[in-house]
PDB file of N, CA and C in Angstrom:
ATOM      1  N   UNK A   1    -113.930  41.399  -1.751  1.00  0.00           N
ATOM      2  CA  UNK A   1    -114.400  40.028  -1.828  1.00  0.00           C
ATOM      3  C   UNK A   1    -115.911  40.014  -2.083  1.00  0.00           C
ATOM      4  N   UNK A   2    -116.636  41.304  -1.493  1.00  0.00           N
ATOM      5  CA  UNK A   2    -118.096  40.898  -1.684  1.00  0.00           C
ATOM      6  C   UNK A   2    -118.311  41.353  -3.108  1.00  0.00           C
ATOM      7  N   UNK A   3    -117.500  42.454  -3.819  1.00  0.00           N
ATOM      8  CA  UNK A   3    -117.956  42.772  -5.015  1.00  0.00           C
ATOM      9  C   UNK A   3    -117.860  41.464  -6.426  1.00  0.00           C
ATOM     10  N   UNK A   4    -116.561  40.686  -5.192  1.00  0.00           N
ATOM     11  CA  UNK A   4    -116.340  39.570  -6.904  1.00  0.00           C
ATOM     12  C   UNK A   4    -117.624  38.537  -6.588  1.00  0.00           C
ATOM     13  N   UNK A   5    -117.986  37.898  -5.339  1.00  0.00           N
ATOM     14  CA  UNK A   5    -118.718  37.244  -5.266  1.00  0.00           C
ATOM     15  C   UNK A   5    -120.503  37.903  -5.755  1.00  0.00           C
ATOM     16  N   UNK A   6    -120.686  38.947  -5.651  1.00  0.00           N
ATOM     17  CA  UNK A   6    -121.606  40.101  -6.349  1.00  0.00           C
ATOM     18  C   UNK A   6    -121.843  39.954  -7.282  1.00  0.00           C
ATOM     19  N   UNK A   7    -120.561  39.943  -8.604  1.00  0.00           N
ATOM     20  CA  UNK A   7    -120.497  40.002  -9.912  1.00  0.00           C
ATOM     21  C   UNK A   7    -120.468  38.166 -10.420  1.00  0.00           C
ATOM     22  N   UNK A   8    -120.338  37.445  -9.559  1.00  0.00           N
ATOM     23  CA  UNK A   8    -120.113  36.174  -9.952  1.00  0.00           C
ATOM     24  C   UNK A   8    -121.566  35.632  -9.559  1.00  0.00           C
ATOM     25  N   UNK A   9    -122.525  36.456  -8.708  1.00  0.00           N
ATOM     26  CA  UNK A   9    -123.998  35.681  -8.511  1.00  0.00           C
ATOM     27  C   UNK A   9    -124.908  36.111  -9.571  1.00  0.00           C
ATOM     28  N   UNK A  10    -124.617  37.664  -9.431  1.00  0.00           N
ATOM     29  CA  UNK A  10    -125.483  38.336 -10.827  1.00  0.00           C
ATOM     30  C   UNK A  10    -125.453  37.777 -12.291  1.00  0.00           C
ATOM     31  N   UNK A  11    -124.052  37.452 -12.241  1.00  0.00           N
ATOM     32  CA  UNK A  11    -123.601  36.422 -13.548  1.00  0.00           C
ATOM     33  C   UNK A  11    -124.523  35.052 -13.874  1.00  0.00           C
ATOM     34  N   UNK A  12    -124.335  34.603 -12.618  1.00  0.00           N
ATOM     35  CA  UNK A  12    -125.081  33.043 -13.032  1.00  0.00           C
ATOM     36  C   UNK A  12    -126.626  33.238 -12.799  1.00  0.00           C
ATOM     37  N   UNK A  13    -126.622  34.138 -12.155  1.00  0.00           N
ATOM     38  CA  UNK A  13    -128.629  34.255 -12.427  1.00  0.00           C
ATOM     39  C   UNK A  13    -129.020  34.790 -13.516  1.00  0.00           C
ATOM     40  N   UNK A  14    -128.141  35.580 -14.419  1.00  0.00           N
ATOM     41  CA  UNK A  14    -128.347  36.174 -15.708  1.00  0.00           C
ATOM     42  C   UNK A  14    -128.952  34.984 -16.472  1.00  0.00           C
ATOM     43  N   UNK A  15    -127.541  34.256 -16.592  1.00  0.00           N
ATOM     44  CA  UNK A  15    -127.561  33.344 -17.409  1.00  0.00           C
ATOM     45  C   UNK A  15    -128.580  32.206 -17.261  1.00  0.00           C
ATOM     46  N   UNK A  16    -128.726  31.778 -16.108  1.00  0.00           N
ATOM     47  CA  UNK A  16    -129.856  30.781 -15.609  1.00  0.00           C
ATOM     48  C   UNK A  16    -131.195  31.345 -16.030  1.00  0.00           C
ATOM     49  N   UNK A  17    -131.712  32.743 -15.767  1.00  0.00           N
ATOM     50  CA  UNK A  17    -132.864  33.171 -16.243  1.00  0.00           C
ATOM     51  C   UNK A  17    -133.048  33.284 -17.685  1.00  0.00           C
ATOM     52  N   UNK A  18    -131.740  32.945 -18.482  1.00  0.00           N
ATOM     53  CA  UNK A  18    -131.905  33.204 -20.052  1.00  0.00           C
ATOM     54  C   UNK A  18    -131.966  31.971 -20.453  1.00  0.00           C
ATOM     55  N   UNK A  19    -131.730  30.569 -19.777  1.00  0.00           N
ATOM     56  CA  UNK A  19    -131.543  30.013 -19.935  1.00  0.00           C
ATOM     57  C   UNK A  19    -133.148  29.285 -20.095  1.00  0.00           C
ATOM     58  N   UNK A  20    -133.514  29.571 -19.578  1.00  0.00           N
ATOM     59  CA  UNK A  20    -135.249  29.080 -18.850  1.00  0.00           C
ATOM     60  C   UNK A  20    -136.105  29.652 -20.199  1.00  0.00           C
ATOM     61  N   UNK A  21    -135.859  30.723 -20.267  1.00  0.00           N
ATOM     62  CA  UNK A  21    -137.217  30.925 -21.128  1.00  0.00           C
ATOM     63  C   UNK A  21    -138.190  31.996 -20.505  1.00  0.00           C
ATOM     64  N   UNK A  22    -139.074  32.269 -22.001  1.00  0.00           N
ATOM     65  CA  UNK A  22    -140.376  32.897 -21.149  1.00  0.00           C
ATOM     66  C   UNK A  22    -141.183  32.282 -19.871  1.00  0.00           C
ATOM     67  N   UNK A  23    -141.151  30.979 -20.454  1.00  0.00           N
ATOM     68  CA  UNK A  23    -142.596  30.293 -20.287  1.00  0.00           C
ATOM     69  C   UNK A  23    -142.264  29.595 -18.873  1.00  0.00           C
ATOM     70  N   UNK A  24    -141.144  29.620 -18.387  1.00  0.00           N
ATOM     71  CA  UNK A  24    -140.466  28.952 -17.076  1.00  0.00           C
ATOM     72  C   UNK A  24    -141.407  29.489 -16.179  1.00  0.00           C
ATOM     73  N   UNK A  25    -141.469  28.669 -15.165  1.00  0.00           N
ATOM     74  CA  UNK A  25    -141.722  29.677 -13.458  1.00  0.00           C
ATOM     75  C   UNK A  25    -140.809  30.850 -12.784  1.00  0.00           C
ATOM     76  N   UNK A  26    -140.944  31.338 -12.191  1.00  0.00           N
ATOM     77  CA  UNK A  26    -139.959  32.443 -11.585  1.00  0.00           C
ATOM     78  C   UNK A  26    -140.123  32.254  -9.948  1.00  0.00           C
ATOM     79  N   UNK A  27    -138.862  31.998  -9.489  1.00  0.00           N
ATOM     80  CA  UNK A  27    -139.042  32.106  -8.064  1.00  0.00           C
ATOM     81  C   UNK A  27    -137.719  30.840  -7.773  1.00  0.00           C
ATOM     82  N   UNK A  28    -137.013  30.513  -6.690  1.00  0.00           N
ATOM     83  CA  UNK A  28    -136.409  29.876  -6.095  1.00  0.00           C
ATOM     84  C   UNK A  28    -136.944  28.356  -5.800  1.00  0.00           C
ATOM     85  N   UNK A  29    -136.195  27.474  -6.410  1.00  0.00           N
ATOM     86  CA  UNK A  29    -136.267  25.965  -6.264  1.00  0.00           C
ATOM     87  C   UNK A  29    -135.658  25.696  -4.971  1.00  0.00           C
ATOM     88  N   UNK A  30    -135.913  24.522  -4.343  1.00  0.00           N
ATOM     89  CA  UNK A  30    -135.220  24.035  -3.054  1.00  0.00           C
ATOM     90  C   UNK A  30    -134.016  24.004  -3.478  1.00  0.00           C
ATOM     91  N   UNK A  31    -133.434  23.074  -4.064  1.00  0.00           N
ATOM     92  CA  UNK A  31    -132.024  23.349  -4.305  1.00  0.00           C
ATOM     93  C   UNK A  31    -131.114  24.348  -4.706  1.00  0.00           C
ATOM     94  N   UNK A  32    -131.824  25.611  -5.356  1.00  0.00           N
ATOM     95  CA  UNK A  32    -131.089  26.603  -5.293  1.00  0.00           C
ATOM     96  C   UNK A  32    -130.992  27.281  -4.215  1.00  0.00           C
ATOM     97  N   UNK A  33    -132.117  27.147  -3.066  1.00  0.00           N
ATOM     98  CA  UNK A  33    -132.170  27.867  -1.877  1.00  0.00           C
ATOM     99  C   UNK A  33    -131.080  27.162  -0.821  1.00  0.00           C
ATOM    100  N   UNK A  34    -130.783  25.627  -1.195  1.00  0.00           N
ATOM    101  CA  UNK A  34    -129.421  24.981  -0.578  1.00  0.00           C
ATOM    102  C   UNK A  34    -128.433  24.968  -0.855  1.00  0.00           C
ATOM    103  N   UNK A  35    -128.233  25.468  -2.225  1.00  0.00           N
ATOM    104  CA  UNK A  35    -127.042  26.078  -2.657  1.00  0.00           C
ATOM    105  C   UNK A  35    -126.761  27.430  -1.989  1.00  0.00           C
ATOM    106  N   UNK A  36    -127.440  27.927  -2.332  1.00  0.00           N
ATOM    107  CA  UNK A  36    -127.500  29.806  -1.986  1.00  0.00           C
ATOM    108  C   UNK A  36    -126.812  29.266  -0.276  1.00  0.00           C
ATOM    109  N   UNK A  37    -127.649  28.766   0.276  1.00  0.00           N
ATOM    110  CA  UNK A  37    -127.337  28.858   2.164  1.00  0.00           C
ATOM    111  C   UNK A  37    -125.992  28.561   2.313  1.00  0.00           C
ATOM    112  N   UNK A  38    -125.783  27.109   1.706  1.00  0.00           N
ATOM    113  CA  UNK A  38    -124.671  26.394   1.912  1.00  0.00           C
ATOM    114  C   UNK A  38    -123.250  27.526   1.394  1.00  0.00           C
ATOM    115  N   UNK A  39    -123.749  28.105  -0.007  1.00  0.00           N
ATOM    116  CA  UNK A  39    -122.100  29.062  -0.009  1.00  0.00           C
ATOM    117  C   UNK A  39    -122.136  30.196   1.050  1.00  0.00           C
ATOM    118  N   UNK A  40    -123.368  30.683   1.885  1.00  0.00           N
ATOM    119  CA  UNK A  40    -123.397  31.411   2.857  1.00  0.00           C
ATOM    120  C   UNK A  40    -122.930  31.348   3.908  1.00  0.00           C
ATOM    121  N   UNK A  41    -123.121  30.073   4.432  1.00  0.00           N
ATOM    122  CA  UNK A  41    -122.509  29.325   5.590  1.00  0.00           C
ATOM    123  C   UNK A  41    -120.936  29.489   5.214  1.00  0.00           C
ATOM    124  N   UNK A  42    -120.491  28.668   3.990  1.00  0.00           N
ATOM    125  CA  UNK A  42    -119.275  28.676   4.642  1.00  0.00           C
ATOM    126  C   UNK A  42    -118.641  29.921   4.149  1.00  0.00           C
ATOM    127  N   UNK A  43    -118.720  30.911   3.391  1.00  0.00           N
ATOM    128  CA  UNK A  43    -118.183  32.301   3.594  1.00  0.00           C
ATOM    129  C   UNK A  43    -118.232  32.998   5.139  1.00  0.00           C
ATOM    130  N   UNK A  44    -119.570  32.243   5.676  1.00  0.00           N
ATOM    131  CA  UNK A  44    -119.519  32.726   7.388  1.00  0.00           C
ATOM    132  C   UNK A  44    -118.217  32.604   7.859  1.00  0.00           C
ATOM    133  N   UNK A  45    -118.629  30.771   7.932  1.00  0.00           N
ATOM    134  CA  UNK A  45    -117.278  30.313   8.388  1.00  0.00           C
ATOM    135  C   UNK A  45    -116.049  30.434   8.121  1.00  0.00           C
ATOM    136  N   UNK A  46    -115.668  31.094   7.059  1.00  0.00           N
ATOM    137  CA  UNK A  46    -114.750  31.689   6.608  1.00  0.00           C
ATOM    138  C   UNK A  46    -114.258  32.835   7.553  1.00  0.00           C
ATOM    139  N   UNK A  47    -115.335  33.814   6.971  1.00  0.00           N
ATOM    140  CA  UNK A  47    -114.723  34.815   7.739  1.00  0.00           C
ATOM    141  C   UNK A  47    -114.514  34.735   9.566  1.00  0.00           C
ATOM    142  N   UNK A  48    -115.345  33.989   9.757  1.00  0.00           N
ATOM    143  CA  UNK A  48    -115.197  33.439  11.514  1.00  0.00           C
ATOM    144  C   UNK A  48    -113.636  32.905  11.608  1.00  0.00           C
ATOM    145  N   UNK A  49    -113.070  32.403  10.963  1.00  0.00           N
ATOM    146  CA  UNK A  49    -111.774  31.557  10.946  1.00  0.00           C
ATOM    147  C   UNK A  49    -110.774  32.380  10.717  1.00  0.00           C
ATOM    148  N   UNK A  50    -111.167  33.646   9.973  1.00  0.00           N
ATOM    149  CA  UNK A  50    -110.464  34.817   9.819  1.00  0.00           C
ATOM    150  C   UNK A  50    -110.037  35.308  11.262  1.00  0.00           C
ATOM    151  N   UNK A  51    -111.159  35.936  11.612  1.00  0.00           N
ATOM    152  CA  UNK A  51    -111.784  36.298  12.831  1.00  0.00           C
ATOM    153  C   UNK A  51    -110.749  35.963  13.772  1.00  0.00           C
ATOM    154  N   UNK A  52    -110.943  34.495  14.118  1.00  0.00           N
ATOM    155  CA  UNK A  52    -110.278  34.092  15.178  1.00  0.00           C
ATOM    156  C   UNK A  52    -108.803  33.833  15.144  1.00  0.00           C
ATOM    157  N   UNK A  53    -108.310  33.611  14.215  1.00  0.00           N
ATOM    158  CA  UNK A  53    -107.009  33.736  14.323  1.00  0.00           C
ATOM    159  C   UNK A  53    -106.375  34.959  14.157  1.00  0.00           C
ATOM    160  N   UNK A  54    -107.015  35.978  13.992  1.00  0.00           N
ATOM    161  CA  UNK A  54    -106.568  37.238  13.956  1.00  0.00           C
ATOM    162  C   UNK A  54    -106.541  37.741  15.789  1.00  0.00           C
ATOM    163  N   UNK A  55    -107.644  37.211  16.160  1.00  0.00           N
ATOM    164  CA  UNK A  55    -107.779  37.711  17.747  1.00  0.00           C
ATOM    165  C   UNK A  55    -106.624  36.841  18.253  1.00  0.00           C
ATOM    166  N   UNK A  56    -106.842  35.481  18.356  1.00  0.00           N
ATOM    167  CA  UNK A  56    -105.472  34.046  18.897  1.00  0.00           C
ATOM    168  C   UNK A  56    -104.134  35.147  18.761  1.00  0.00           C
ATOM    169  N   UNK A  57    -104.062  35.495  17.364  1.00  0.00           N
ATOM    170  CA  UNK A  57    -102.734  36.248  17.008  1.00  0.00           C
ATOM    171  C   UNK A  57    -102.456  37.127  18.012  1.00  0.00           C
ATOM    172  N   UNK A  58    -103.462  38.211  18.027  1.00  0.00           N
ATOM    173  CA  UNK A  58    -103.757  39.213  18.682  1.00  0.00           C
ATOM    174  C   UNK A  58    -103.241  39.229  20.446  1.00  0.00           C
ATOM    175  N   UNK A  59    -103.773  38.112  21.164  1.00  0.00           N
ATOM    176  CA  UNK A  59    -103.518  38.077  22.123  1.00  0.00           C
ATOM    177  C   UNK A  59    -102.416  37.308  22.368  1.00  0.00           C
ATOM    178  N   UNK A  60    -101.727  36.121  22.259  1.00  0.00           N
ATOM    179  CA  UNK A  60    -100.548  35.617  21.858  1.00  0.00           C
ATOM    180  C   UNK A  60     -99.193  36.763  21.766  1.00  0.00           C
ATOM    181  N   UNK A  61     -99.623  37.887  20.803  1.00  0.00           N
ATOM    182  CA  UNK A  61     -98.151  38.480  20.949  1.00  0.00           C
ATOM    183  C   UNK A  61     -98.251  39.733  21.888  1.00  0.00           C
ATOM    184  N   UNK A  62     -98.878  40.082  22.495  1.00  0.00           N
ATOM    185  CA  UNK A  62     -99.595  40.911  23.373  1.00  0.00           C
ATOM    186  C   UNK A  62     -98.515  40.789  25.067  1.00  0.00           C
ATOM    187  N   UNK A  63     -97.716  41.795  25.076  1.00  0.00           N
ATOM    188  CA  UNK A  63     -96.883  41.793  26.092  1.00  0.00           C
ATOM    189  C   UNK A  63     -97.719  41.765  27.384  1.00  0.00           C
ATOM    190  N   UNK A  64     -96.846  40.991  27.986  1.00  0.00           N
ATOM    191  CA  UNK A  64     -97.079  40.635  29.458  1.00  0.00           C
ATOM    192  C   UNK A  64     -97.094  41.930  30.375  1.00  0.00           C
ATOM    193  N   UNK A  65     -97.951  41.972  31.026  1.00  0.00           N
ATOM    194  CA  UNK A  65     -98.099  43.310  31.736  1.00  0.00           C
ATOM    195  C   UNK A  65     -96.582  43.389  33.167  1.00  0.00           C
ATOM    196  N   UNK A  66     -96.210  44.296  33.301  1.00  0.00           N
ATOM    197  CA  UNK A  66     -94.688  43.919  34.357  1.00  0.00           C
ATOM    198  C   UNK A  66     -95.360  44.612  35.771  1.00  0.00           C
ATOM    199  N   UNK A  67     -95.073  43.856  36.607  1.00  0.00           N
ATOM    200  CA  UNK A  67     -95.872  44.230  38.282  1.00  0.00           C
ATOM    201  C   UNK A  67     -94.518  45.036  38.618  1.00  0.00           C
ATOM    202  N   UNK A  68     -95.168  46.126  39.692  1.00  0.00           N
ATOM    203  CA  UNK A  68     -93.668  46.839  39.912  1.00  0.00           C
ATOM    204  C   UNK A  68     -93.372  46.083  41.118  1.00  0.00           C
ATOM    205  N   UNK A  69     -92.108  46.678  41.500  1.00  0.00           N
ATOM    206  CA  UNK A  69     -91.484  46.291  42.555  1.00  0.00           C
ATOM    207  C   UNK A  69     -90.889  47.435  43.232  1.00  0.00           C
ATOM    208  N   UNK A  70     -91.916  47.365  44.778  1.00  0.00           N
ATOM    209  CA  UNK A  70     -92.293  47.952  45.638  1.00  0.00           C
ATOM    210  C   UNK A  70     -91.247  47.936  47.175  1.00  0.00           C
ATOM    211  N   UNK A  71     -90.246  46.893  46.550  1.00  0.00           N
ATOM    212  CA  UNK A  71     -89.475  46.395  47.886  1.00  0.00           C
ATOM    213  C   UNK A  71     -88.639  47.388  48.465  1.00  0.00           C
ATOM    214  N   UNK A  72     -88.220  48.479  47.845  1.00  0.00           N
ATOM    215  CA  UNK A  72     -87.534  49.410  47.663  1.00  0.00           C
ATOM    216  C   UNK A  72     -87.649  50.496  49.548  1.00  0.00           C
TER     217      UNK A  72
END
């Protein structure tokens, strides 16, 4: 997942920097820096959502421990 998202950022900054020109500025606009965060965040949250339902899962099917019986 990180290599496609890798090849899909390198892609559009290619093109965005060819797009500009010599004579452009170089460096990060506010809105690209709120773009950039915002797909960061929710790939977080992504994988957090992963995360947790893998653990929920995790413990959910997780056998009940059996107490002995001592009455004997």
């Amino acid at each position: 997942m990180r290599s496609i998202g890798l090849v899909l950022w390198i892609t559009a900054s290619n093109r965005l920097r060819s797009s500009r020109g010599p004579a452009s500025e170089r460096g990060l606009t506010t809105t690209e820096v709120a773009v950039l965060t915002f797909v960061l965040v929710a790939i977080a949250v992504a994988i957090g959502a992963l995360l947790y339902n893998y653990a929920n899962d995790t413990v959910s099917n997780a056998p009940s421990p059996e107490i002995p019986d001592f009455s004997d």
